[in-house]
Protein backbone atom coordinates (compact mmCIF):
# COMPACT_ATOMS: atom_id res chain seq x y z
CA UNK A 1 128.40 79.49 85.58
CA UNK A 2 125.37 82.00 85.70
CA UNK A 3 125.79 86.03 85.38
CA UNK A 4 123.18 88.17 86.19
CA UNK A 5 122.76 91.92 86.05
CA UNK A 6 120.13 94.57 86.99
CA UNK A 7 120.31 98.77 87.16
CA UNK A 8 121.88 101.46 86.16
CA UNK A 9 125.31 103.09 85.78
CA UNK A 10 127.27 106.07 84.41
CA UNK A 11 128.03 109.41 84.93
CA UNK A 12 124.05 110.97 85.14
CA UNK A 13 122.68 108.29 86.76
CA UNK A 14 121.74 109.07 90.39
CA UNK A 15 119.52 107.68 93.19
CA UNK A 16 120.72 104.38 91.80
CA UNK A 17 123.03 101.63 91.00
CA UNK A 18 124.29 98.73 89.26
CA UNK A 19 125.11 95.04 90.56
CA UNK A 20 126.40 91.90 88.59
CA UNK A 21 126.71 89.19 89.98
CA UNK A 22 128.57 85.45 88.71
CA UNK A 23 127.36 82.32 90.60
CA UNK A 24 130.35 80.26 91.04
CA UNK A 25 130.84 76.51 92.73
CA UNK A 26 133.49 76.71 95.65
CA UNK A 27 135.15 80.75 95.75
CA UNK A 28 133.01 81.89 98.43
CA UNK A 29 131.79 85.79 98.11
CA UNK A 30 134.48 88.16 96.44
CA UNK A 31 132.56 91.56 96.89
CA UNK A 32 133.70 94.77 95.27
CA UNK A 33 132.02 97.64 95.70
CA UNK A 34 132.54 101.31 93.83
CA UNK A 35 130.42 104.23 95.39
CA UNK A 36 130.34 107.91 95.35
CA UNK A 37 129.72 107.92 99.18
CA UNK A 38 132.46 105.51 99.90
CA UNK A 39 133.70 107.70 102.84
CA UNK A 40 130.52 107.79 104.61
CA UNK A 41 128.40 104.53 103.37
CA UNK A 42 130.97 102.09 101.90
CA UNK A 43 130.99 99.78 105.22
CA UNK A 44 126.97 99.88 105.23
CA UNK A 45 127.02 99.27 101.29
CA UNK A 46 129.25 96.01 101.80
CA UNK A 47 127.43 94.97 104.74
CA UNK A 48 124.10 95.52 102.99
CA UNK A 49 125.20 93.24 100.38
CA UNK A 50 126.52 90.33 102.17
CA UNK A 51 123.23 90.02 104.09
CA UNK A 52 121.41 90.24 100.90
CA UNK A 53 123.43 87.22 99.55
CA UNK A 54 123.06 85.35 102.36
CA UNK A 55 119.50 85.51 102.62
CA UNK A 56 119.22 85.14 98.37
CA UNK A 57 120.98 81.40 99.54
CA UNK A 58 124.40 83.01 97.24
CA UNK A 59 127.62 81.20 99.04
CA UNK A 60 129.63 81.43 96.27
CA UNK A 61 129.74 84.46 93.62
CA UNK A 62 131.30 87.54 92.43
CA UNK A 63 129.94 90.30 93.10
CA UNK A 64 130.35 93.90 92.06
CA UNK A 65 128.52 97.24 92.43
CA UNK A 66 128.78 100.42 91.16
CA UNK A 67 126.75 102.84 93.87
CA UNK A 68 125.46 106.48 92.64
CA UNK A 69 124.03 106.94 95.57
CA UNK A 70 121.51 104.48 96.11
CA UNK A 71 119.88 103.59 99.15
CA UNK A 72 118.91 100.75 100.74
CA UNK A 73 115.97 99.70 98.93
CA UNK A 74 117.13 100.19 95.96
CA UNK A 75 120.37 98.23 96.33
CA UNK A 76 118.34 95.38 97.82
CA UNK A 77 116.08 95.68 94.75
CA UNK A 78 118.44 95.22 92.13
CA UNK A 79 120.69 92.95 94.04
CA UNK A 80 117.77 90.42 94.33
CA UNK A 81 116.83 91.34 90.23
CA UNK A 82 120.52 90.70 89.66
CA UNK A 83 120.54 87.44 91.38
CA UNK A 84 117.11 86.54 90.06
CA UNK A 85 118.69 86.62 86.88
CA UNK A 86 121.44 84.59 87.21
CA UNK A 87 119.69 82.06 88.03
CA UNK A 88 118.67 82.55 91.88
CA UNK A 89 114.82 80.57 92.64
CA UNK A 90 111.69 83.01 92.24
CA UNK A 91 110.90 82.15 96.04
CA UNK A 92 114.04 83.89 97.33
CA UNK A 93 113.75 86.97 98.90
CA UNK A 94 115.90 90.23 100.14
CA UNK A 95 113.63 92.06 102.36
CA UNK A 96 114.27 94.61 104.51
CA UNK A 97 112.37 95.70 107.39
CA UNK A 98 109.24 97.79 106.32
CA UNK A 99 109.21 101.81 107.73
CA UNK A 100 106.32 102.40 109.68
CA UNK A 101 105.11 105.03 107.61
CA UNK A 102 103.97 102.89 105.02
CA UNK A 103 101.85 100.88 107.24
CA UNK A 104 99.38 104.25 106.16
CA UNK A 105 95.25 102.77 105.69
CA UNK A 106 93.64 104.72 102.94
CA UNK A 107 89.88 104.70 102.50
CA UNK A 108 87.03 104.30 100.12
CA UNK A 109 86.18 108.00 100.49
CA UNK A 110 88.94 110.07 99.34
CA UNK A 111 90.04 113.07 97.16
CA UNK A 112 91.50 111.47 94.12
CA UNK A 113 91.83 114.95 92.15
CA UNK A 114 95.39 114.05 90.71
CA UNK A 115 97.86 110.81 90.80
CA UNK A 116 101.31 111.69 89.94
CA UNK A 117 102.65 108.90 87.56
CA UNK A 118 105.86 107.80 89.08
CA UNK A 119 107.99 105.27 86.19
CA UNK A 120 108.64 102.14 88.47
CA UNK A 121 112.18 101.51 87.31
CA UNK A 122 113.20 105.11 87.83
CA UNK A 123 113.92 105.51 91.87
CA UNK A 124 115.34 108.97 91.16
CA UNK A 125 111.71 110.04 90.70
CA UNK A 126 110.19 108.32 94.36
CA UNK A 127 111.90 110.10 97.21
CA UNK A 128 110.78 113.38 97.02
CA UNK A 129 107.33 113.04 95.22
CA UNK A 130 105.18 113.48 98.04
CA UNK A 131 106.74 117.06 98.25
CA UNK A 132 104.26 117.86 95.78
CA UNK A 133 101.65 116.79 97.39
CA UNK A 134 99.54 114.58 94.93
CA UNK A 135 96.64 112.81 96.03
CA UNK A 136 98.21 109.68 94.85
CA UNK A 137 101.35 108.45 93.41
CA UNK A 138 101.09 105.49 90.88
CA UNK A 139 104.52 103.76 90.84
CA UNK A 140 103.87 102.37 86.94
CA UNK A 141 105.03 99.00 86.16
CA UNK A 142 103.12 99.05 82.92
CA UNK A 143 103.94 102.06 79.19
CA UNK A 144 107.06 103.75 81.48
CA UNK A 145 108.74 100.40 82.01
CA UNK A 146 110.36 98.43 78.87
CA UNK A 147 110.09 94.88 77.98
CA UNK A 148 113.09 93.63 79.28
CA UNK A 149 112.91 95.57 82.57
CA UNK A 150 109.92 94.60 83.91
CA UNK A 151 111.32 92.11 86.64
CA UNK A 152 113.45 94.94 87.77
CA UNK A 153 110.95 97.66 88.45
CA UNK A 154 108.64 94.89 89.82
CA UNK A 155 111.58 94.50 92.65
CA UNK A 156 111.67 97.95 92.95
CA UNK A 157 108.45 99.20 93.56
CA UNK A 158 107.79 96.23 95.43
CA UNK A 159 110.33 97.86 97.80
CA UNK A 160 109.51 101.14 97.69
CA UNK A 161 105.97 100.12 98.87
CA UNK A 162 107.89 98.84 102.34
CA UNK A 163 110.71 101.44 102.62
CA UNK A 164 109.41 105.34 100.47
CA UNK A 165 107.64 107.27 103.14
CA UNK A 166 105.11 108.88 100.24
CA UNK A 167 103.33 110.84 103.12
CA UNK A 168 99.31 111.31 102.99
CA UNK A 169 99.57 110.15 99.08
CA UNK A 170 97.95 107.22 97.96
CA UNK A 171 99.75 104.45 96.97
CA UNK A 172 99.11 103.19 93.85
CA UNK A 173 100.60 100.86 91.05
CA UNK A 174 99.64 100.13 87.38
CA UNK A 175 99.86 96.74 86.79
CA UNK A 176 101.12 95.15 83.69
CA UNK A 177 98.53 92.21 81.69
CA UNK A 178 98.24 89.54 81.34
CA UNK A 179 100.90 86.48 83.28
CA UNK A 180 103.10 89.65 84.03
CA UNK A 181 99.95 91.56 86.03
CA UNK A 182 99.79 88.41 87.76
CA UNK A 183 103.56 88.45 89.01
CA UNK A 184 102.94 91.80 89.73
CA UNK A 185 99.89 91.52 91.77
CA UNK A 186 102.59 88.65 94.05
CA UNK A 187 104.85 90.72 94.25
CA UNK A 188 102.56 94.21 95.47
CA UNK A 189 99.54 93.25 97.25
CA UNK A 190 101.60 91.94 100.33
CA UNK A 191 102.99 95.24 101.04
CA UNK A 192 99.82 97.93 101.48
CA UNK A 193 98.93 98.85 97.80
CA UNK A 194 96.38 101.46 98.09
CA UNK A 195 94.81 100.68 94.94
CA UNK A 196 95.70 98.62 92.09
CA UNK A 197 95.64 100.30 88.56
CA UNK A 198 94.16 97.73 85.64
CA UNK A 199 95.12 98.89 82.00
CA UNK A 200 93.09 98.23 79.41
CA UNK A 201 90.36 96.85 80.72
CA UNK A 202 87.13 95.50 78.19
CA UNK A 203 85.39 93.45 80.02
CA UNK A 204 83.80 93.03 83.86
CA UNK A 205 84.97 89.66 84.48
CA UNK A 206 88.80 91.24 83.63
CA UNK A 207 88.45 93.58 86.78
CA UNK A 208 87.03 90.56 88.68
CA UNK A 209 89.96 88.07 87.77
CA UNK A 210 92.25 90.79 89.40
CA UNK A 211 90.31 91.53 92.15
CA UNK A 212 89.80 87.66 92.64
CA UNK A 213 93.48 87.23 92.81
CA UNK A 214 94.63 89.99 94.84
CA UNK A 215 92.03 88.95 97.68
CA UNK A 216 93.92 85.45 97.38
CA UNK A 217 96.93 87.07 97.95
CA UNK A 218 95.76 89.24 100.72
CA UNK A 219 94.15 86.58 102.56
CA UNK A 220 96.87 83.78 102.51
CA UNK A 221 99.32 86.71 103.74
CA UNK A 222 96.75 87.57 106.68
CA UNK A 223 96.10 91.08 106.08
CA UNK A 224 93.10 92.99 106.73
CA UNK A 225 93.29 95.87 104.59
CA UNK A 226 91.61 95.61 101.37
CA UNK A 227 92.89 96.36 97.49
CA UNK A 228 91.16 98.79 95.79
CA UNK A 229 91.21 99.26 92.09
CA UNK A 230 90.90 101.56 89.55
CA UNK A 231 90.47 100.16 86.21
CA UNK A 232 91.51 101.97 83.20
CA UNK A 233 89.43 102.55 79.68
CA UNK A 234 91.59 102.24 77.10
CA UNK A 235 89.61 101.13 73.92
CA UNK A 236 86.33 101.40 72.44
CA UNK A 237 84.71 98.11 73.46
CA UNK A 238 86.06 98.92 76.92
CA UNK A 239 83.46 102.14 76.19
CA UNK A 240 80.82 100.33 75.38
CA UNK A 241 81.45 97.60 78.60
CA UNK A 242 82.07 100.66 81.09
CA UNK A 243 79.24 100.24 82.94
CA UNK A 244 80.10 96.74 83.93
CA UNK A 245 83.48 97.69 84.57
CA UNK A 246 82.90 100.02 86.80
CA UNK A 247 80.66 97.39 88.83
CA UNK A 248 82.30 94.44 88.58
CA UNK A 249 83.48 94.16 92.24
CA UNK A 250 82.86 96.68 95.34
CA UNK A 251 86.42 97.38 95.18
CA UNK A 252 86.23 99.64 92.19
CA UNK A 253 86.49 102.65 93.64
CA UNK A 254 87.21 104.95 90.45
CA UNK A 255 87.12 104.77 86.73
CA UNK A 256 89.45 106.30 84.35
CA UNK A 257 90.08 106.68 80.59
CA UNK A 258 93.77 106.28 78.58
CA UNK A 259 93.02 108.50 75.67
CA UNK A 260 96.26 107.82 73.63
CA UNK A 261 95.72 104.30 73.82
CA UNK A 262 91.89 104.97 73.59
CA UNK A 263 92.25 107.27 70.01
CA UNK A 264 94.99 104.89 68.66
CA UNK A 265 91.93 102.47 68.50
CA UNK A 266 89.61 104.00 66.58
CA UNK A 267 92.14 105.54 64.51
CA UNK A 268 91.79 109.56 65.40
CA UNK A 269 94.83 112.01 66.73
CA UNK A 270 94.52 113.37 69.52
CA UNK A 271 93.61 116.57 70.17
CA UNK A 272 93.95 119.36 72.61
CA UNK A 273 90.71 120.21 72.10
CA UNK A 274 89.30 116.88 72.72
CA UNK A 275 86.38 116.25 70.11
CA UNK A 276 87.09 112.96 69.25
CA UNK A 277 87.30 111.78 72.59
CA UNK A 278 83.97 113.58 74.11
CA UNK A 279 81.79 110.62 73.72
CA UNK A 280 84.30 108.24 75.32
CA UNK A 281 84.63 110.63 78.54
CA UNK A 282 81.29 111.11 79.09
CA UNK A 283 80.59 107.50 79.05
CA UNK A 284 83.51 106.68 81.45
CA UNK A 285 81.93 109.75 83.99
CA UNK A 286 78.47 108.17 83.43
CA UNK A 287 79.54 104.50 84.05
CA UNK A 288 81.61 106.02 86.95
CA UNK A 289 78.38 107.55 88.64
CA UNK A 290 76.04 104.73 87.84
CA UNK A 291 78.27 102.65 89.86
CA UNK A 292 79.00 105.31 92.47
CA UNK A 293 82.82 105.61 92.07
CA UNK A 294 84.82 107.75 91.21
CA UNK A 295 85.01 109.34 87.57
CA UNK A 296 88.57 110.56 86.81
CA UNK A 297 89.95 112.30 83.34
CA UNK A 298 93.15 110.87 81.99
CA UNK A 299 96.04 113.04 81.46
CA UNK A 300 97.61 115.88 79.76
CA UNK A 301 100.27 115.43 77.74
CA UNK A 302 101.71 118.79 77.20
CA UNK A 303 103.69 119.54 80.81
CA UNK A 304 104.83 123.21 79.50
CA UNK A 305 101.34 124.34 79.03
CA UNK A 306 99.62 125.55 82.43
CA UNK A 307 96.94 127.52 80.79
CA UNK A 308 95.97 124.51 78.53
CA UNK A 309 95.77 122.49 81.83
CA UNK A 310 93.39 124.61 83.23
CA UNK A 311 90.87 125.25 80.68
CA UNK A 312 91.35 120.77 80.07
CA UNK A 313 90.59 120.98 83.83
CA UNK A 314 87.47 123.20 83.84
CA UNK A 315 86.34 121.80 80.78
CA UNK A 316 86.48 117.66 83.03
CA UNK A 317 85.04 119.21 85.95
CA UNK A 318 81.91 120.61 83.99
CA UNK A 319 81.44 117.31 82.30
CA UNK A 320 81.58 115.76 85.64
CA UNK A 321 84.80 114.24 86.22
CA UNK A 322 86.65 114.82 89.55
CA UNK A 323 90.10 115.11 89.09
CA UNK A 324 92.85 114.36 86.29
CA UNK A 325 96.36 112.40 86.06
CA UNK A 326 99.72 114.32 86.29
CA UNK A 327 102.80 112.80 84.60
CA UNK A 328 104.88 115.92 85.79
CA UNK A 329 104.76 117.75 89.83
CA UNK A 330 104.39 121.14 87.98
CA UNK A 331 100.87 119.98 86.75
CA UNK A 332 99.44 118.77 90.02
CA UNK A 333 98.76 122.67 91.96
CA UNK A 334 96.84 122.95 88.49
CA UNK A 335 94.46 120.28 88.46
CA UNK A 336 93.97 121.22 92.45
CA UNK A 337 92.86 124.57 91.88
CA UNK A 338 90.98 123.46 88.43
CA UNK A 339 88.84 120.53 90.43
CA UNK A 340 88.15 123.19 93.32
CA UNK A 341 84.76 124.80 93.90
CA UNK A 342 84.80 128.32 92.93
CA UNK A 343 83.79 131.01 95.57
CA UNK A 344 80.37 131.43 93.70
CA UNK A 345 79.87 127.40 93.75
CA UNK A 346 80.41 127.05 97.57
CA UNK A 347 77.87 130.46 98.58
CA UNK A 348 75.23 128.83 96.68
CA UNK A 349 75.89 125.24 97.48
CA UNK A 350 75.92 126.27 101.77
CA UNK A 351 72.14 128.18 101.22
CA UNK A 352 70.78 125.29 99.49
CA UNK A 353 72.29 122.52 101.98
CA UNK A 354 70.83 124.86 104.82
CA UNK A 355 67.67 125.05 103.37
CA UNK A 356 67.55 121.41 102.46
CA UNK A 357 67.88 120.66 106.25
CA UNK A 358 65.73 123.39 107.42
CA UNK A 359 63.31 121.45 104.94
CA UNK A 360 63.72 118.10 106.97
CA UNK A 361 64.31 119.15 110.65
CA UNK A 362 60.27 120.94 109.46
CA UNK A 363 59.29 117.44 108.01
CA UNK A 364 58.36 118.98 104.47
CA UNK A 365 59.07 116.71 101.20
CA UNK A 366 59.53 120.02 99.53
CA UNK A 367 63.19 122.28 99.38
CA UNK A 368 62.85 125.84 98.52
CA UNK A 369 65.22 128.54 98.39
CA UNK A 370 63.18 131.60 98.46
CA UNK A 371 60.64 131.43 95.98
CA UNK A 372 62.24 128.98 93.84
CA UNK A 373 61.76 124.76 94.07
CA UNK A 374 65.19 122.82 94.46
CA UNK A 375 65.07 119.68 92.99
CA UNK A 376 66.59 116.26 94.85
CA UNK A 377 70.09 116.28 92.38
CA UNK A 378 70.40 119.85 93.04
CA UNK A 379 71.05 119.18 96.94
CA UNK A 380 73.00 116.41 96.09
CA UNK A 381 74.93 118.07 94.04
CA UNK A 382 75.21 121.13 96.20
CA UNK A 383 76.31 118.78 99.49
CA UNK A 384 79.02 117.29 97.31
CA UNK A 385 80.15 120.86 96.62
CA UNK A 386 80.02 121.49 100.50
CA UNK A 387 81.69 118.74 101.40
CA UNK A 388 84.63 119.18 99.05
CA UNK A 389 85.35 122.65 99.96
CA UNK A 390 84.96 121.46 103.40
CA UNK A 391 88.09 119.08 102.81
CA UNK A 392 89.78 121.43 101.14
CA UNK A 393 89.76 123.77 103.90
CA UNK A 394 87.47 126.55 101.93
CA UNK A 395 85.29 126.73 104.78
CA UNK A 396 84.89 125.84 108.32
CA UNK A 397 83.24 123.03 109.92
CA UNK A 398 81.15 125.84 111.34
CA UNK A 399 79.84 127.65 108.55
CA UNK A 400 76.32 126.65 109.27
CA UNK A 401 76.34 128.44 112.15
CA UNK A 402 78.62 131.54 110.32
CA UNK A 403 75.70 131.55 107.54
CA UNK A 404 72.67 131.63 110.30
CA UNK A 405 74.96 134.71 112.05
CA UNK A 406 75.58 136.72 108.49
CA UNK A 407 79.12 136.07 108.57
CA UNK A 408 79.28 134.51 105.46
């Protein structure tokens, strides 16, 4: 006799539920089922279930489950974990059919100004975080999820990958390490992962072994679409390796730093005003650009402070980073307007991209504006400016022509 059990119950949880199950020899299926939307969903619930332990290869059980309004994915989630647990083979599955909506391509060339960390054992939090329109949305499997839960959430956001309509986010997911990063990597990469999160990352060949594995994955399963990843700095020998992290494989496609983890290793306390982490972030936005990702600041920890947010913003921007993490949706308007060129930015940056293409349409290997020189970065930086504001809707895809007619 095997019992197995996964989720949650009580009175404040919500958006989930909790299943036990007891393998048994001969009984058959004796299925109770308790659930605040009995009335409406108790048939579906029950029916959900059977077909779940039919396709789990579970003839003979008990079965409970205590619904607080969970839907489908997430009963299916922790009625596999549940089963898993009792003793049910890895290979089984309880799948359900996968929305369109998350069929969603991303690309290499994306804003990435903020990713909304999403704790992967927590459905509560999935449903409605697109409402706040992050970039991305990293459904963490790693810090948010404890030890003995990990098989859970891996079931879980493993299904909310095929079921959460997360709009024009990106979906992402921090991995765990080590043998668990690689039962993570099974479980996600079939299911249209934007990009893959690495924690703690030292080394190149680290990145490479995950990259190496997810392609594996990808292949055997058929699918086009690549992985990307974004691995994370967490230490100072991962510092000191950045640059090689950052081009280990061409699907890097941003860097980012952990500083708690990061200042717990050389022994400093974090600050808010950031001192003893300068060094570290400026080598993580260097790496970043010497590899031609993307360079993005790691998070702030204090969610009630908005002004503190912005000036941390500012303060990444000017040091060159491109956008920040958000572990709360109040945070993520913030970082937008913080990583946004400024009025001032975007005049200057459309009269130097103008008068670096009046400079080649003439064939001159010289860019003036008025009587001053503009040097090759300065464009470069200047069409980066234009094109951001461009994306952001700041101007139109006109303005040459508004600029040329003294509109603007």
């Amino acid at each position: 006799m095997s019992i197995g059990e996964a989720g949650r119950k009580g009175d404040t949880v919500r958006s989930d539920c909790f299943v036990r199950i007891e393998l048994k020899d001969k009984v058959g299926v004796n299925l109770s089922v308790n659930s605040k939307v009995e009335a409406m969903y108790g048939d579906r619930i029950r029916a959900l279930i059977l077909e779940g332990l039919k396709q789990l290869g579970i003839g003979n059980c008990d079965c409970s489950v205590e619904d607080h309004g969970a839907l489908d994915f997430v009963l299916a989630a922790r009625l596999e974990a549940a089963a898993k647990r009792a003793g049910v083979p890895k290979e089984k599955e309880f799948l359900l059919p996968a929305h369109p909506s998350t069929l969603k391509p991303t690309t290499r060339e994306r804003l990435r100004r903020s990713r909304l960390y999403l704790p992967g054992n927590e459905p509560k939090f999935f449903l409605n975080a697109s409402l706040h329109k992050p970039d991305g949305v990293i459904l963490d499997l790693e810090d948010s999820v404890s030890p003995l839960e990990k098989d859970a959430a891996r079931l879980l956001v493993r299904n909310a990958l095929r079921a959460v309509d997360f709009g024009d986010c990106e979906r992402m997911v921090r991995i765990n390490q080590g043998a668990l990063g690689v039962e993570d990597l099974e479980a996600i990469v079939p299911h249209n992962v934007h990009v893959i999160l690495i924690p703690k990352v030292e080394t190149g060949e680290h990145v490479r072994s995950v990259d190496s594995l997810a392609e594996k994955i990808r292949k055997e399963k058929g699918l086009e679409k690549p992985c990307f990843l974004m691995p994370i700095i967490e230490s100072a020998l991962g510092c000191f390796e950045a640059t090689y992290i950052a081009s280990a494989t061409s699907n890097v496609v941003a860097l980012t730093i952990g500083l708690e983890d990061y200042t717990a290793d050389i022994g400093a306390e974090r600050t808010q005003e950031g001192t003893e982490s300068f060094w570290a972030r400026s080598v993580v936005v260097n790496a970043a650009r010497a590899a031609q990702v993307t360079p993005i600041d790691s998070v702030f920890s204090d969610v009630t402070d908005m002004d503190g947010l912005m000036k941390s913003c500012l303060e990444s921007k000017a040091m060159g980073f491109e956008g920040k993490g958000c572990i709360h949706p109040r945070q993520i308007g913030v970082v937008h307007e913080g990583f946004a060129p400024k009025e001032k930015e975007i005049e200057k940056a459309k009269k130097i991209v103008l008068a670096f293409e009046d400079a080649q349409k003439k064939g001159l290997g010289v860019v003036s504006l008025g009587s001053k020189m503009i040097d090759p970065p300065v464009v470069k930086r200047a069409v980066r400016t234009a094109d951001l504001a461009l994306k952001l809707g700041r101007i139109n895809e006109n303005w040459r022509e508004e600029v040329k007619d003294g509109k603007k």
